[in-house]
Structures are given as structure tokens and as C-alpha cells.
C-alpha atoms as a PDB file:
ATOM      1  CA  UNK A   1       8.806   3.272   5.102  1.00  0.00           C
ATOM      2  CA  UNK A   2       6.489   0.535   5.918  1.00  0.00           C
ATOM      3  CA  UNK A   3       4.663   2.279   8.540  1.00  0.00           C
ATOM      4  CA  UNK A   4       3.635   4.765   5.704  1.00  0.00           C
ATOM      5  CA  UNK A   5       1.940   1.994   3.768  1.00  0.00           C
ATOM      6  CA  UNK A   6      -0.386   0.153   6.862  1.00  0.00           C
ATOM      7  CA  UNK A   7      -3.313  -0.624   4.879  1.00  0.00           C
ATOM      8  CA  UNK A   8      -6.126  -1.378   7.527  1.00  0.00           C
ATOM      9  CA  UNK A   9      -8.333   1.325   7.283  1.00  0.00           C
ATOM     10  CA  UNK A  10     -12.307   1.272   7.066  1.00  0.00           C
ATOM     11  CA  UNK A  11     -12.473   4.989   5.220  1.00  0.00           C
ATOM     12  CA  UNK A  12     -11.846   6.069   2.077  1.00  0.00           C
ATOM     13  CA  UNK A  13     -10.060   9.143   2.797  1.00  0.00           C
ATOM     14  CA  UNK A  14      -7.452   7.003   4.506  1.00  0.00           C
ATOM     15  CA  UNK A  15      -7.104   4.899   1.686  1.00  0.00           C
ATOM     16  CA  UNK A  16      -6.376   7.602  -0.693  1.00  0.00           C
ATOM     17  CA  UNK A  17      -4.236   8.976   1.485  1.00  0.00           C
ATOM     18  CA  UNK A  18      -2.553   5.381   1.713  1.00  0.00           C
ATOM     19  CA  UNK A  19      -2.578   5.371  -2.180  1.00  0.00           C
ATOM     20  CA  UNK A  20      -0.972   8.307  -2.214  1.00  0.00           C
ATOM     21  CA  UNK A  21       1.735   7.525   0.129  1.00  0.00           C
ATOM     22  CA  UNK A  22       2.719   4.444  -1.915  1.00  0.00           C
ATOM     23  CA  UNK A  23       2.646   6.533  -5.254  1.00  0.00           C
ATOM     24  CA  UNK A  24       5.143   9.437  -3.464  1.00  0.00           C
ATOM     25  CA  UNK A  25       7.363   6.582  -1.996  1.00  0.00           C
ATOM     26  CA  UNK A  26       7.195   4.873  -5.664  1.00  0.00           C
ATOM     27  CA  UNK A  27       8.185   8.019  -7.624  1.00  0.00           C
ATOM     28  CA  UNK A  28      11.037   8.437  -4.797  1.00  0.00           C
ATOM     29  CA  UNK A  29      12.637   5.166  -5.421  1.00  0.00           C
ATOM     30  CA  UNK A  30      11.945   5.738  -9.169  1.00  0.00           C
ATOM     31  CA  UNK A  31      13.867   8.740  -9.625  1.00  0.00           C
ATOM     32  CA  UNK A  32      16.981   7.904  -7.460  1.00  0.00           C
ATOM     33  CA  UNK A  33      16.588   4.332  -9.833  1.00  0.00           C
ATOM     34  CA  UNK A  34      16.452   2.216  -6.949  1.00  0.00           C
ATOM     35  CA  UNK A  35      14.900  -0.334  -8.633  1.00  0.00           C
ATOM     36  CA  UNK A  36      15.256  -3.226  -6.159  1.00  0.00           C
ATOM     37  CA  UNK A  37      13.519  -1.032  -3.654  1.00  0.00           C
ATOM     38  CA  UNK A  38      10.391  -0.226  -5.468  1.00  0.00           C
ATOM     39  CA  UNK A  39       9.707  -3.594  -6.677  1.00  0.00           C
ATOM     40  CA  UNK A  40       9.857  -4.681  -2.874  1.00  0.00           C
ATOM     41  CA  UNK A  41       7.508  -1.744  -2.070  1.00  0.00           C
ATOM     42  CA  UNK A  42       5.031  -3.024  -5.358  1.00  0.00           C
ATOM     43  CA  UNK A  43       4.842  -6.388  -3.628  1.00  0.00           C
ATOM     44  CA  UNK A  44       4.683  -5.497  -0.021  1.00  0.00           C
ATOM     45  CA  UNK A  45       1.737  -3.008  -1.025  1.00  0.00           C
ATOM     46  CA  UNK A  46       0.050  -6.005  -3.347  1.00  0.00           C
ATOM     47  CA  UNK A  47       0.666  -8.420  -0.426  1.00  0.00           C
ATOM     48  CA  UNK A  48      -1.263  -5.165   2.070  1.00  0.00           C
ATOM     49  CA  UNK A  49      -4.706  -4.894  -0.591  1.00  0.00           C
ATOM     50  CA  UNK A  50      -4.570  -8.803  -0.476  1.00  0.00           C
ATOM     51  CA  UNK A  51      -4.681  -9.037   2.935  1.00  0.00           C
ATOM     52  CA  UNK A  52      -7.293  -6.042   3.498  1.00  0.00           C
ATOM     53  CA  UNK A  53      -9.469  -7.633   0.724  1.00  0.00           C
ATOM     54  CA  UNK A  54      -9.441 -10.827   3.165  1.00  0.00           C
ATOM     55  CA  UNK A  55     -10.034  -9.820   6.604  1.00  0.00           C
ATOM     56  CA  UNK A  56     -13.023  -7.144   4.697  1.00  0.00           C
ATOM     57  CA  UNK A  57     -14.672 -10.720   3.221  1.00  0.00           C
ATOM     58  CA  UNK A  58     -13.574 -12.558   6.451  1.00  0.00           C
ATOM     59  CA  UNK A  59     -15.910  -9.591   8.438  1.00  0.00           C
ATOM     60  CA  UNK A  60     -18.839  -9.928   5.640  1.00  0.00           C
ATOM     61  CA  UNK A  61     -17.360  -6.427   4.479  1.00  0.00           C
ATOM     62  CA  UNK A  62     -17.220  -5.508   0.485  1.00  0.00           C
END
């Protein structure tokens, strides 16, 4: 499901369409009550905006 979730982007569109993606996958793993699995997908897509936030003020991007 990862691949779903790949952050780096530099457009808008694509990150809706990434925040959408996490939101379907969420509500999946909600509704079946795997709740193990959708806390791991909340951090892995906290640890993503982290990282994007870096590498955009690494490149002078904001």
C-alpha cells in the first residue's frame, strides 16, 4: 500500500490526490477494524509530510 502513499511531489493536484489515497486506505482499514494497520499507515504518512517538509526547506522551497 505504500507505493500509494509516495509523498514527493512538487504539485498540488498530486498532493490531493496523495491525501486522498491515505484517507481511502484509512477508511479501509477503519471499517474492517484493523486497527494496528491504520495506526502504522498514520505514522508512515506523518513520517512522509516530515520528510517532504525537509527536503522542500533543504531546496529553499516553502
Amino acid at each position: 500500500m505504500e507505493e500509494y502513499l509516495d509523498i514527493r511531489t512538487n504539485s498540488k493536484k498530486n498532493l490531493r490526490n496523495w491525501i486522498w489515497n491515505l484517507e481511502y486506505l484509512l477508511l479501509l482499514e477503519l471499517e474492517t477494524r484493523n486497527n494496528k494497520r491504520a495506526l502504522q499507515l498514520t505514522n508512515y504518512a506523518y513520517r512522509q509530510i516530515f520528510i517532504n517538509r525537509y527536503q522542500q526547506n533543504k531546496n529553499g522551497m516553502k
